[in-house]
Structures are given as C-alpha cells and as structure tokens.
Protein backbone atom coordinates (compact mmCIF):
# COMPACT_ATOMS: atom_id res chain seq x y z
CA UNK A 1 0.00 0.00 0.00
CA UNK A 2 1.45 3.13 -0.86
CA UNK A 3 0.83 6.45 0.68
CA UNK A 4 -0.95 9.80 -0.71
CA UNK A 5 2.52 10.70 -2.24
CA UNK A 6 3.58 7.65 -3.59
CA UNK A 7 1.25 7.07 -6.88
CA UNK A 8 1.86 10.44 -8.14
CA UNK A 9 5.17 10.06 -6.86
CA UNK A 10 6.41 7.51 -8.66
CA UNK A 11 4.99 8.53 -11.81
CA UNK A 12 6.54 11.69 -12.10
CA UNK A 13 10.09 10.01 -11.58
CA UNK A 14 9.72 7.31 -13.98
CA UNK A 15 9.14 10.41 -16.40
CA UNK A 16 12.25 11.71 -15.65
CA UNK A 17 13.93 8.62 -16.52
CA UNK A 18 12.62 8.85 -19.72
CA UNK A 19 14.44 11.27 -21.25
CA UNK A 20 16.59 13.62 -21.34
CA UNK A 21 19.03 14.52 -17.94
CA UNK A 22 18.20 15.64 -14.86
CA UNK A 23 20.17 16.26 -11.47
CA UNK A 24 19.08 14.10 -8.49
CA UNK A 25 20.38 16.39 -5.01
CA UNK A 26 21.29 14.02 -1.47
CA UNK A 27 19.18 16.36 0.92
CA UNK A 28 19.71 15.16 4.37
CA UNK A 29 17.06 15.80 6.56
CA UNK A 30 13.57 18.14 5.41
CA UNK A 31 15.20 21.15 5.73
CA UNK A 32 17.61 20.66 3.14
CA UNK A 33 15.01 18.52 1.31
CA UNK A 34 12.70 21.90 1.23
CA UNK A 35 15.59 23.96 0.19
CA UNK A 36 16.41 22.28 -2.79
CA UNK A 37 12.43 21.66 -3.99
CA UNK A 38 12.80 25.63 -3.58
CA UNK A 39 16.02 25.77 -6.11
CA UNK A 40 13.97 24.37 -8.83
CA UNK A 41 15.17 20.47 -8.83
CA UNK A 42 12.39 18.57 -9.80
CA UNK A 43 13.36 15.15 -7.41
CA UNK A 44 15.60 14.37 -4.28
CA UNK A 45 17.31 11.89 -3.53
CA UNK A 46 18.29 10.26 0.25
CA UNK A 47 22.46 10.07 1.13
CA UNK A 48 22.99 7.43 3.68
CA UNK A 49 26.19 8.81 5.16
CA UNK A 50 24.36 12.37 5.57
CA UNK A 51 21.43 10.37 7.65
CA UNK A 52 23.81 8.85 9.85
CA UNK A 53 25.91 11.78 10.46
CA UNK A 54 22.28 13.56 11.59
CA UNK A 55 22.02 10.61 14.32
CA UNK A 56 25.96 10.79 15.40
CA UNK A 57 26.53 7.48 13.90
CA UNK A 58 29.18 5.83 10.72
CA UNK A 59 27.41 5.26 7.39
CA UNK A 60 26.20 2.44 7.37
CA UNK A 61 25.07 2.49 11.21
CA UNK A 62 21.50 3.66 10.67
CA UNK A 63 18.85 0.95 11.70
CA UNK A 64 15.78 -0.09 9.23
CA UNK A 65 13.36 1.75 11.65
CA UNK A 66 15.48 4.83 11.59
CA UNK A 67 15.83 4.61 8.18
CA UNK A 68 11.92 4.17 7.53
CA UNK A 69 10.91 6.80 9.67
CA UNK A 70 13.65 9.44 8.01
CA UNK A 71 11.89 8.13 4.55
CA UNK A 72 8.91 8.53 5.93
CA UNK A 73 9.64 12.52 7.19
CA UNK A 74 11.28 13.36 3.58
CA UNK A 75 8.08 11.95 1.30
CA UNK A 76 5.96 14.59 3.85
CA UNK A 77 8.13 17.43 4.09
CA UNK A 78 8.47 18.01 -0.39
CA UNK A 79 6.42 17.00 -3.01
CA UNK A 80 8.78 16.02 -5.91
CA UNK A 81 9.43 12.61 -5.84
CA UNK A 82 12.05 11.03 -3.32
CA UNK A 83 14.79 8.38 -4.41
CA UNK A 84 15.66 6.22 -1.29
CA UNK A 85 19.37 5.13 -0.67
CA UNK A 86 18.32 1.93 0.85
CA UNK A 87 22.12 0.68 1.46
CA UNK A 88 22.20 -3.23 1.55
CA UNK A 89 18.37 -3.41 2.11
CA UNK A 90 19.23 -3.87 5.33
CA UNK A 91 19.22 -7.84 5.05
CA UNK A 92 21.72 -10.39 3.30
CA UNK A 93 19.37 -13.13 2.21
CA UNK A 94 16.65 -12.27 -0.96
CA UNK A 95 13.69 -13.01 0.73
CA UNK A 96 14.11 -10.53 3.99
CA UNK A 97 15.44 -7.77 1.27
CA UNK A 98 12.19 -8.02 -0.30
CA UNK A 99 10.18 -7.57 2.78
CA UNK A 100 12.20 -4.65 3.94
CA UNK A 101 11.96 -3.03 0.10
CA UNK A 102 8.17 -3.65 0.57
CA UNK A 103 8.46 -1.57 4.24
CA UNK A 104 10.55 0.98 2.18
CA UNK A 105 7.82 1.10 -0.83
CA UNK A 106 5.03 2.03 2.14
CA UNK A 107 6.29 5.02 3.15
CA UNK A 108 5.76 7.10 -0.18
CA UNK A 109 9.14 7.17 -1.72
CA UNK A 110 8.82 6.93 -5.72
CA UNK A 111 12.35 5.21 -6.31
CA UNK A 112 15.19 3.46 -4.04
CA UNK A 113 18.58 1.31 -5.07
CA UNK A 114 20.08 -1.85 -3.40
CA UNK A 115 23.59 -2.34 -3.33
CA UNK A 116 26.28 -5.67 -3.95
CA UNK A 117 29.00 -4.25 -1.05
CA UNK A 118 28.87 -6.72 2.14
CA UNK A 119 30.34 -4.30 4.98
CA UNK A 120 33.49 -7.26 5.16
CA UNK A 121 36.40 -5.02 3.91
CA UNK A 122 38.17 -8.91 3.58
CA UNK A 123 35.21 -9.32 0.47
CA UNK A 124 33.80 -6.43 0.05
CA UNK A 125 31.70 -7.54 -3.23
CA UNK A 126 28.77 -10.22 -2.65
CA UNK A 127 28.74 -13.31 -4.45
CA UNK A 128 26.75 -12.17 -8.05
CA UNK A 129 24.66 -15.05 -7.74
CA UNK A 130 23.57 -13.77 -4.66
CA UNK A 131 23.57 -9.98 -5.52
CA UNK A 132 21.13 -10.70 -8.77
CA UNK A 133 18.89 -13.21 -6.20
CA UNK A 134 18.82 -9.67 -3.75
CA UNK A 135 18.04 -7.84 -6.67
CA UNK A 136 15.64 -10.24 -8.13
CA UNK A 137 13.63 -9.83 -4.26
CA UNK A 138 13.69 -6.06 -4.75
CA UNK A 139 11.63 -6.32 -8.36
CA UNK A 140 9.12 -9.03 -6.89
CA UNK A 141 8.36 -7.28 -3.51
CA UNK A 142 7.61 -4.38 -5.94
CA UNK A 143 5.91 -5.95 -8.79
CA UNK A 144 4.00 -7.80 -6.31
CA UNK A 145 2.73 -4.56 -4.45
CA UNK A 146 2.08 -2.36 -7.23
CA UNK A 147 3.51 0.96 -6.11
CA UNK A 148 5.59 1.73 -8.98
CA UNK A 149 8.81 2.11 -7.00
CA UNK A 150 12.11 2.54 -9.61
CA UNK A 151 14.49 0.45 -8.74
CA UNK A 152 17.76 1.02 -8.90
CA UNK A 153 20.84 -1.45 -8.99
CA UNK A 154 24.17 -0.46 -7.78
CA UNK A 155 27.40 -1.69 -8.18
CA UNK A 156 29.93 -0.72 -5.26
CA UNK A 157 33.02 -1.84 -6.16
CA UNK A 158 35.28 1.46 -7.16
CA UNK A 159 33.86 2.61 -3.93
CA UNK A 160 35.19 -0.47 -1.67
CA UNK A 161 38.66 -1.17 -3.32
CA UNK A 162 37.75 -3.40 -5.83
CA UNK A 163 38.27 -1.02 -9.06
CA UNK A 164 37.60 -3.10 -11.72
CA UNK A 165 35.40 -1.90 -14.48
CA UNK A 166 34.61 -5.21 -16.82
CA UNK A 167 32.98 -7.03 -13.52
CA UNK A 168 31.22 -3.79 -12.87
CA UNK A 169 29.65 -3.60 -15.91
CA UNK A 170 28.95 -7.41 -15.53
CA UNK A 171 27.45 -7.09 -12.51
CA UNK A 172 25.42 -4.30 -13.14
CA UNK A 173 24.28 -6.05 -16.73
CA UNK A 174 23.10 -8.62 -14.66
CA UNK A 175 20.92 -6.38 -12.37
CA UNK A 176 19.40 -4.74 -15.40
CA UNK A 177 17.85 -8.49 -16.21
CA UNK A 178 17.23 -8.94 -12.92
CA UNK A 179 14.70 -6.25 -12.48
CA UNK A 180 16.50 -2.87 -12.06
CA UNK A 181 15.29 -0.15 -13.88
CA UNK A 182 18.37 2.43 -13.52
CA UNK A 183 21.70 1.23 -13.17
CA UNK A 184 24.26 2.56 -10.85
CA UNK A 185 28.11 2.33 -10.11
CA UNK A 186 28.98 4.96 -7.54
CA UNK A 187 33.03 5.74 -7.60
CA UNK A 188 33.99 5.98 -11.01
CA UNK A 189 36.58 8.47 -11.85
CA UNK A 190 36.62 9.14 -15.76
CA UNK A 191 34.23 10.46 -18.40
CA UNK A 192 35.07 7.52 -20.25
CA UNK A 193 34.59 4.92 -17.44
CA UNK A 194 30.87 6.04 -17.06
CA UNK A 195 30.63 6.31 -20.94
CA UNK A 196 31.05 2.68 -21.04
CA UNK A 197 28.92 1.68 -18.11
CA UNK A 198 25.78 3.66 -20.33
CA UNK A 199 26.73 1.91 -23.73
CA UNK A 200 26.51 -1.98 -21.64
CA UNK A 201 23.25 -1.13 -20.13
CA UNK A 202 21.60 1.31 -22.77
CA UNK A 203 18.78 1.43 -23.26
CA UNK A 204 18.54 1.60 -19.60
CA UNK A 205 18.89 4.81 -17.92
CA UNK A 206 22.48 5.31 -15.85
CA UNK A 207 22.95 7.39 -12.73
CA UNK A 208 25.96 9.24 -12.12
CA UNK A 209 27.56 10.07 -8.66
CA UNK A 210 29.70 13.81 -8.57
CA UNK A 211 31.52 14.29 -5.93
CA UNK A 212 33.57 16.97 -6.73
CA UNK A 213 34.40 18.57 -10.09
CA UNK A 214 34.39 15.48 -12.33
CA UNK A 215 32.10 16.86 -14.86
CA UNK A 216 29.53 19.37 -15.86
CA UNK A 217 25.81 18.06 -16.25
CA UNK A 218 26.70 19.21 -19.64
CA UNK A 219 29.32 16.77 -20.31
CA UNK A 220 27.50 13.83 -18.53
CA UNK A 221 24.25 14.51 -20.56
CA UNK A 222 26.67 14.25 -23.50
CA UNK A 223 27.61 10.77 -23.03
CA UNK A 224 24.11 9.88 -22.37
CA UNK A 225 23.70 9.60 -18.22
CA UNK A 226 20.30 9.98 -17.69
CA UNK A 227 20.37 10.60 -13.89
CA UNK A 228 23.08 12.81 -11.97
CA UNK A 229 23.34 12.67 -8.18
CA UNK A 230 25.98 14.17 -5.54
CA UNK A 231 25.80 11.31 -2.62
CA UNK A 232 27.34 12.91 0.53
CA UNK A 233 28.42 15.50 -0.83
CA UNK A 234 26.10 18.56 -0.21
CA UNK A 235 26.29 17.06 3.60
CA UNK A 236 30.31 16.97 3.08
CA UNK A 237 29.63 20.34 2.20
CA UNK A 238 27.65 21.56 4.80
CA UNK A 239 29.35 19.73 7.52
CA UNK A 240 33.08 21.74 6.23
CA UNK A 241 31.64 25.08 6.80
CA UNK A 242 30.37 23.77 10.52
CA UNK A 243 34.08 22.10 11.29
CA UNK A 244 35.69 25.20 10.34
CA UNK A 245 33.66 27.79 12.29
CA UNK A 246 33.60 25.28 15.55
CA UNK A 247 37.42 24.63 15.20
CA UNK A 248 38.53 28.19 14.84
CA UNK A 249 36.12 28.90 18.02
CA UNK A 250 37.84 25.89 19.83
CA UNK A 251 41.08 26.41 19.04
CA UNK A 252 41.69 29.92 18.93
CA UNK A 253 38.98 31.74 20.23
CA UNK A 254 38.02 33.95 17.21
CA UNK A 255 34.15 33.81 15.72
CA UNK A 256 35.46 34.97 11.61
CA UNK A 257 33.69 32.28 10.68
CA UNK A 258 30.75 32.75 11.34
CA UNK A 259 30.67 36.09 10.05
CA UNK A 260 31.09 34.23 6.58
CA UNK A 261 27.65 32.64 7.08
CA UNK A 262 24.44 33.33 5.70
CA UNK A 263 22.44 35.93 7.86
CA UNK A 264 19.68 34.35 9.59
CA UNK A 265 16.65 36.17 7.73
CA UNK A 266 18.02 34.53 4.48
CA UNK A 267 18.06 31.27 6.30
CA UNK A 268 15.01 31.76 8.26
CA UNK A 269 12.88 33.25 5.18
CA UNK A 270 13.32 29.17 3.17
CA UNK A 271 10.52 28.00 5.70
C-alpha cells in the first residue's frame, strides 16, 4: 500500500527517466530537502552517510526503523518525488530484502537502489549469484505490491577497493535483467569509465555520482547519463563550513567564521 505521495510520486520520476538529464540532489534531513524543492530540482534523492551523520553514527550504522521513519519525514516534508538510498536493504538473504523493500515502498518514496558491497572489507563484493537473487527480491516485492517504486541497482566496487570496471559492468548487466530499472556504479573516476557503463546497459537509464568537479551536467548529458546525483556531498559540504567555524572557536577563540555565514533572515525566510 502506498501512501498519498507515492502514486503520483512515482509517476513523475519514472518520467524523468525517460528522457533527457536531470540532477538528483542528497538532501539530508527536510530542511535541506525543502531547500532544494525551492532551487527548482524537480526530485531528491536520500544520502545514507548524511542520515547517519544527523544521528551521530558511521554510514552504514542507521537501523531499518530509523531509516523508515527518516523516509517517511522526507516523502511529507516536499512533493517532488524522493529516491531512497536503501544501502544493503538492510538484510543479506533475498527473501528478507524483499520484505524490507516492501516496508521501504510504504512510506511514499517513488524510487530506491540496493547495493552488492557486504560491509566485510576482507570481500567487500557479494557473491553475483547472490547480488542478482537480492536484486531479483527487490523487483518481486515491488511488482508484487504495485507501487511503482524505480528500482535502482548499484554496483559498489570502485567505492570499496575493488576497481575493476569489466565485472562492474557485468554485474550491473546482470541487475538490469534482474529487475533494475536504472543502473548505478557509484566511484567511477573518468568520463570515459561512465561512458562505457551507459553503452553496456543502454537502453537503460544510468545514474551518475559527482563528488567533486568530475564533470559538468553538460558533459554527462553528453555521453548519455540519464540521472546525476551528488551522494554525501552537499552534507560533506555543509558539515566543512560547521568544522571550520567550531574549530577556529575551539582552538583559537576567534568567531570569523561565522561572520562568513548566511544571515539568519536569508536562512530563516526558506521555511
């Protein structure tokens, strides 16, 4: 069962995929989610590391209720439709990855992604047999309850050491038969690394992660990504300007910092 947002939701992101590029922002909590609706971008998307910084926890560290409930506060606070980061679906074996993607579906979110790392730095990848089966759960608990959830398979290994872009490409092949929709390999470092990741999968639609100053939206658009997304990185971001205010006050008793900040009516006058 889906809520109010989710039918509408969903539709309005699978026509996004369609076509076209768009730019997919990592609020992390409603007021950044708000913010960004405000800025014109037409969909959000969740960041996992962002959530568990808000909580004082590691990525990674968040529970499935925590996560639920933080899906649950984004789909209220915007309208445009939400993309969830749902990590490792919170579960190793298929079936209890579908049940939590089913929980996930519930709370009004029009799109989320499952991952292949494992949390073991020792074997960071799963087996592929077992990534596709995890996968495979995902598209069934969906199919099965109708709420037109995009899912999204993602492919970690440029982010956990294993760098190797043939078995990314054959993993994330293998997703797209599985049952994702978009395909996803967070980490990769060249124009022409991505380029190849959209030819294997086309006509499937390709998210990109930017992290820093890889690439324009131009440029990506070019080479036909479909979806663009910054992870982190607009926490990173917001979380440098906090460290360096805090530390200067710390450590040498001066307040320039904060004098560099937005004034508070500017702040204040997004809500």
């Amino acid at each position: 069962m889906t809520t109010r947002t989710g039918s509408a939701a969903c539709a309005r992101f699978r026509e996004l995929h369609e076509a076209g590029c768009f730019v997919l922002p990592n609020p992390w909590d409603a007021g950044s989610a708000k913010v960004l609706v405000q800025l014109g971008f037409k969909a959000v998307a969740t960041t996992s590391c962002g959530l568990a910084w808000t909580l004082g926890v590691r990525d990674h560290a968040v529970t499935l209720e925590q996560k639920l409930a933080h899906l649950r506060g984004l789909t209220r606070a915007v309208s445009v439709p939400v993309n969830a980061d749902f990590e490792r679906g919170f579960a190793t074996e298929p079936d209890a990855v579908g049940a939590n993607v089913a929980a996930a579906a519930a709370t009004g979110i029009a799109g989320l992604s499952i991952e292949d790392a494992t949390g073991d730095p020792s074997n960071p990848l799963s087996e592929l047999s077992l990534a596709v089966e995890r996968i495979r759960a995902a598209r069934e608990a969906l199919d099965k309850n109708g709420s037109g959830v995009l899912l999204t398979g993602r492919s970690e290994g440029f982010l956990v050491g294993r760098p190797d872009l043939a078995e990314t490409i054959r993993r994330l092949t293998a997703y797209a038969d599985a049952g994702a929709e978009c395909l996803y390999a967070p980490g990769l470092r060249t124009l022409d690394e991505i380029t190849a990741v959209v030819k294997a999968v086309a006509p499937k639609p390709v998210n990109a992660l930017v992290g820093s100053d890889l690439a324009t939206v131009e440029q990506l658009a070019g080479i036909g990504v479909r979806r663009i997304s910054v992870g982190g990185g607009l926490a990173r971001a917001a979380w440098t300007g906090f460290l360096q205010a805090a530390q200067e006050i710390a450590e040498r008793g001066t307040f320039t910092g904060l004098g560099m900040a937005a004034s508070f009516p500017e702040i204040n006058s997004k809500f």
